[in-house]
Protein backbone atom coordinates (compact mmCIF):
# COMPACT_ATOMS: atom_id res chain seq x y z
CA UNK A 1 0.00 0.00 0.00
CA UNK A 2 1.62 3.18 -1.37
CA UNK A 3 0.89 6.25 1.28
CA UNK A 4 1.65 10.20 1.30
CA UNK A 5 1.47 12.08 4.10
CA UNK A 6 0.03 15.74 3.98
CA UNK A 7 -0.60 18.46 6.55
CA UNK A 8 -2.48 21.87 5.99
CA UNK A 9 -1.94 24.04 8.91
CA UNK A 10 -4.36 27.46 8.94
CA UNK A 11 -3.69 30.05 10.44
CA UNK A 12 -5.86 33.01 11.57
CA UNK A 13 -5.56 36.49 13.44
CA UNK A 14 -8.50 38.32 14.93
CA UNK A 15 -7.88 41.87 16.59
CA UNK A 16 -10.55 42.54 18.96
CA UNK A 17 -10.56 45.98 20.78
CA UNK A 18 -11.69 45.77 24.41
CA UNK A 19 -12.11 48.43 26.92
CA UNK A 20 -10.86 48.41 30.16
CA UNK A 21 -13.60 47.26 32.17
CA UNK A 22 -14.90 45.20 29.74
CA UNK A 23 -13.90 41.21 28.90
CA UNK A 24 -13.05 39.99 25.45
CA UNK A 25 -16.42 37.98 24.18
CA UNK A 26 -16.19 34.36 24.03
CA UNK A 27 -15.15 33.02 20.77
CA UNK A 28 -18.46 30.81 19.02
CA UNK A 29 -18.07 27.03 19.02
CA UNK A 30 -17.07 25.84 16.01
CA UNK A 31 -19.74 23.47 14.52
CA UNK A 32 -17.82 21.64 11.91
CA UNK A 33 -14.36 20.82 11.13
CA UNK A 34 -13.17 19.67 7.96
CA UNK A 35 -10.05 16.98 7.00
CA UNK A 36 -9.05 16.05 3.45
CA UNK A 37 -5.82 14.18 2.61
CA UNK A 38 -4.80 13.66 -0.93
CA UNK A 39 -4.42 9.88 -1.92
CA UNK A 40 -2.92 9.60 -5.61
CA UNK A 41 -5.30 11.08 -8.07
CA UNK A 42 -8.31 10.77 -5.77
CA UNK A 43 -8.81 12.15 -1.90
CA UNK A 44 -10.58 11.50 1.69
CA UNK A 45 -12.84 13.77 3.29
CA UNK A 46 -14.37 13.42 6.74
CA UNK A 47 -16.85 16.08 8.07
CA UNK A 48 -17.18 16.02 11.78
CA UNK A 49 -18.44 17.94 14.84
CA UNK A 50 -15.82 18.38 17.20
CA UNK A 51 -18.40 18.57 20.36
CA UNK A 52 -20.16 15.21 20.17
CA UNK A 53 -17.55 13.59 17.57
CA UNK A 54 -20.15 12.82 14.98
CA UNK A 55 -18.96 12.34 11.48
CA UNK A 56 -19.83 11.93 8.06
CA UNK A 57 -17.78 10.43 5.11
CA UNK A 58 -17.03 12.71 1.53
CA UNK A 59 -17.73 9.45 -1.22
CA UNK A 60 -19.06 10.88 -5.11
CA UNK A 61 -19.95 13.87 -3.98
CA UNK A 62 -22.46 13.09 -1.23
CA UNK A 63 -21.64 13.02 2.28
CA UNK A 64 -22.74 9.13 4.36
CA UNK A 65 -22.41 8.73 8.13
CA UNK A 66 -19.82 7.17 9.54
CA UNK A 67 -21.18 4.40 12.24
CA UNK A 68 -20.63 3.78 15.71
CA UNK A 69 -20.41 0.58 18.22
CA UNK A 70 -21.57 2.91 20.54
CA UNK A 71 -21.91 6.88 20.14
CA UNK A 72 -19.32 8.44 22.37
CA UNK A 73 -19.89 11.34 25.09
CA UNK A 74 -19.50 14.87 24.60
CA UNK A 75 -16.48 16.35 24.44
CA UNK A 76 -13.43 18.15 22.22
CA UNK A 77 -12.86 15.56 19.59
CA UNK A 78 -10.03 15.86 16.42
CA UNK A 79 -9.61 13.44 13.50
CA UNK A 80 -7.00 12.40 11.89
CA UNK A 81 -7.08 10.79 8.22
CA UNK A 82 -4.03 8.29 7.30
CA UNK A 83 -3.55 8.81 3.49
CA UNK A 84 -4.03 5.12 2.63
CA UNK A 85 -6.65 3.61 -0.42
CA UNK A 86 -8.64 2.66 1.70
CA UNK A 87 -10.43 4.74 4.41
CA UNK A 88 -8.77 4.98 7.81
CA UNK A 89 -8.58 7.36 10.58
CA UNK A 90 -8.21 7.85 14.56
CA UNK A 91 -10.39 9.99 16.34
CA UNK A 92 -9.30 11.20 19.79
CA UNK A 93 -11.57 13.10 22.52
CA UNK A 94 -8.89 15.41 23.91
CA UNK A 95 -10.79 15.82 27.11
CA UNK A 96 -10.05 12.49 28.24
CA UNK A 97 -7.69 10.82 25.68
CA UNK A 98 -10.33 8.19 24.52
CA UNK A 99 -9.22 7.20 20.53
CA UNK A 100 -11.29 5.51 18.53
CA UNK A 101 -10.16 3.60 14.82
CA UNK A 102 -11.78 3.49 11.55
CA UNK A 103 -12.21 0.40 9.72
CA UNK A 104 -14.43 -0.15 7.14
CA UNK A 105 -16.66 2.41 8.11
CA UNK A 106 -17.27 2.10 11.67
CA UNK A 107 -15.37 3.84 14.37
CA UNK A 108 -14.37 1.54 16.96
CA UNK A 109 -13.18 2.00 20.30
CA UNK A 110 -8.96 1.85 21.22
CA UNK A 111 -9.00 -0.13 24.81
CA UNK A 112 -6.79 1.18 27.56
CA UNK A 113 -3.89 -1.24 28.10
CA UNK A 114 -4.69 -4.50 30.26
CA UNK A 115 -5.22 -3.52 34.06
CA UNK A 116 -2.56 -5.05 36.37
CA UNK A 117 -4.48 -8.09 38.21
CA UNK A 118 -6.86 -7.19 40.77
CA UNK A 119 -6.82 -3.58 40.08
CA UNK A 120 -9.45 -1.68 38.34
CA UNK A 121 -10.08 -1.24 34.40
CA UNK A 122 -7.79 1.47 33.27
CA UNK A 123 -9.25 4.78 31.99
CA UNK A 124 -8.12 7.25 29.58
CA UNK A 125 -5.52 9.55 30.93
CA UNK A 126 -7.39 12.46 30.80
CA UNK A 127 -6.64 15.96 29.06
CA UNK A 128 -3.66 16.89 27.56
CA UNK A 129 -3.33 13.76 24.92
CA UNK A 130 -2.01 14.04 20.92
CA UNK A 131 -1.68 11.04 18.27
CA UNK A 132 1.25 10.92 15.97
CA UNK A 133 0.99 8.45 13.05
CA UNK A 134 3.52 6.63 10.66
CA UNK A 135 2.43 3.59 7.87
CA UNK A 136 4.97 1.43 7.42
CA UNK A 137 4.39 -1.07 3.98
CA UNK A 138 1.22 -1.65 4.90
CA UNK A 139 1.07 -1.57 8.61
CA UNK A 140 0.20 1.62 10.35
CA UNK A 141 1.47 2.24 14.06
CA UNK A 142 -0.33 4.86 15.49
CA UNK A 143 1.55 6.63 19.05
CA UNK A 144 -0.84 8.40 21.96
CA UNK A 145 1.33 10.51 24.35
CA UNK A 146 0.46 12.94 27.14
CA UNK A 147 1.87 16.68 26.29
CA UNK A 148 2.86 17.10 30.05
CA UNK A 149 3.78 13.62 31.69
CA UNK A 150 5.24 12.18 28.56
CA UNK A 151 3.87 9.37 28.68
CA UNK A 152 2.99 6.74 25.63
CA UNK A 153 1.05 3.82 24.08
CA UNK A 154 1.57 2.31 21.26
CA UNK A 155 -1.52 1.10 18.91
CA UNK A 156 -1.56 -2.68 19.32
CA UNK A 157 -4.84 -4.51 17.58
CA UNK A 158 -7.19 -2.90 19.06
CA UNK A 159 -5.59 -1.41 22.51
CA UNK A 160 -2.89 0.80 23.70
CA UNK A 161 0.34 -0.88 25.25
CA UNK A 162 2.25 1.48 27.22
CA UNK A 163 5.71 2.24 25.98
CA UNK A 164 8.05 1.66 28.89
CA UNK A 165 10.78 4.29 30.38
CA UNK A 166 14.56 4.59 31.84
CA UNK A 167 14.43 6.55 35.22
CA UNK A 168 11.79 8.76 36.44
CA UNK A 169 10.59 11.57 33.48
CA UNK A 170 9.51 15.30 35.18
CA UNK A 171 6.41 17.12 34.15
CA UNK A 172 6.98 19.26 30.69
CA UNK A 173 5.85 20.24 27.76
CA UNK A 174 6.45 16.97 25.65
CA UNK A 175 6.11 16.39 21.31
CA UNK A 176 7.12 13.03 19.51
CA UNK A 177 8.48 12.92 15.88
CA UNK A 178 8.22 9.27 14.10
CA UNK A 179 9.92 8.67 11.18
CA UNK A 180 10.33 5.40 9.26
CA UNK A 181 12.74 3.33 6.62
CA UNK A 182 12.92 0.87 4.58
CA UNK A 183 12.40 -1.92 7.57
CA UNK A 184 11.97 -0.29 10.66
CA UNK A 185 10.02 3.05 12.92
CA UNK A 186 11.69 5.13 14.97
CA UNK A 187 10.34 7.83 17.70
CA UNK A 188 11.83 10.40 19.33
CA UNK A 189 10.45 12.54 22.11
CA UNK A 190 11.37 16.36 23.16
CA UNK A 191 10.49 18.36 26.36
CA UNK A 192 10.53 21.27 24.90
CA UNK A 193 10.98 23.50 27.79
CA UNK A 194 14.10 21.54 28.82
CA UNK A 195 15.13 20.44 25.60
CA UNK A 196 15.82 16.93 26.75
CA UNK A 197 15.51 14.20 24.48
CA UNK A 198 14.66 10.44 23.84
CA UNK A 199 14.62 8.26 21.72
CA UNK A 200 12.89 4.82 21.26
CA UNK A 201 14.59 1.55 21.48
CA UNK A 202 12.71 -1.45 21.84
CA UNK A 203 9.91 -0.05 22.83
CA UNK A 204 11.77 1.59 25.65
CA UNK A 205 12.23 5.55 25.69
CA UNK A 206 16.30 5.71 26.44
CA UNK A 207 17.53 9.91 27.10
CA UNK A 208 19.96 10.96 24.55
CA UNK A 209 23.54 11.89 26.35
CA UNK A 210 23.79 15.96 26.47
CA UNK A 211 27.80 17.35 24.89
């Protein structure tokens, strides 16, 4: 499977003037958001709203509902298309981290990793959570981090696996990069208030050595 990977960043500058003892009004909700990724010759579209995560498919020129196992909550969803023939994206609810996968149509729900035994069901980490993706031939690998812990799952199946750590990493303000060859992925992870980085080995974040 032969992929491309595009990104359209928009950018946009409002000047509001306020008076002193008055408070800037609230910007509206935004009711729709738009992605598009070219794919060849041809392109996907998904139409969503980023409130309840609802979502419609762009196929000959007439929008079709995406379905659901089970409709999600409210709350401040983003979707991601992976430039592939067929149609596949992640969804993530970046109030609580929850990611759901598209296959085939359907969004389906990414499971927390396994729960240590007797404790309880793991739950999303909360706020604060971006996806990076990569495709590989034809396997995708899809990363979830948290922009101020660090901390990471890899997209197994259908659940996240944690991706381990050397030594204790402080609160920041955290990105990941992935890049890939001709055999293998690679991640790498900034804080980029401290500028300290890591790379992953075997599945294991290792610090690169400062000068």
């Amino acid at each position: 499977m032969r992929a491309r990977l595009t990104c359209v960043i928009v950018l946009g500058l409002v000047s509001v003037a306020v008076g002193a003892d008055e408070k800037p009004a609230p910007m509206p909700a935004k009711g729709y958001e738009l992605r598009v990724v070219a794919v060849g010759d041809t392109y996907h579209g998904i139409r969503f709203k980023p409130t309840t995560g609802e979502s419609w498919n762009m196929l000959n020129g007439k929008w079709e509902k995406l379905d659901e196992v089970m409709p999600p909550p409210a709350g401040d969803f983003d979707i991601t298309i992976i430039p592939a023939e067929s149609l596949i994206a992640v969804r993530i609810d970046r109030a609580t981290g929850t990611t759901w996968l598209l296959k085939k149509g359907k969004w389906n729900l990414v499971k927390e990793p396994a729960p240590k035994p007797d404790a309880p069901p793991a739950k999303p980490p909360g706020p604060g959570c971006a996806l990076r993706h990569i495709i590989l031939g034809d396997q995708l690998h899809v990363v979830r981090f948290h922009t101020k812990t660090g901390e990471s799952w890899h997209l197994g199946g259908d659940t996240f696996h944690p991706l381990a750590e050397f030594g204790k990493v402080p609160a920041g303000e955290f990105d990941l990069t992935l890049i890939t060859g001709t055999k293998d992925w690679m991640a790498f992870r900034i804080d980029r208030k401290a500028g300290t980085t890591w790379i992953l080995q075997a599945n294991i974040w290792q610090e690169v050595t400062e000068p």
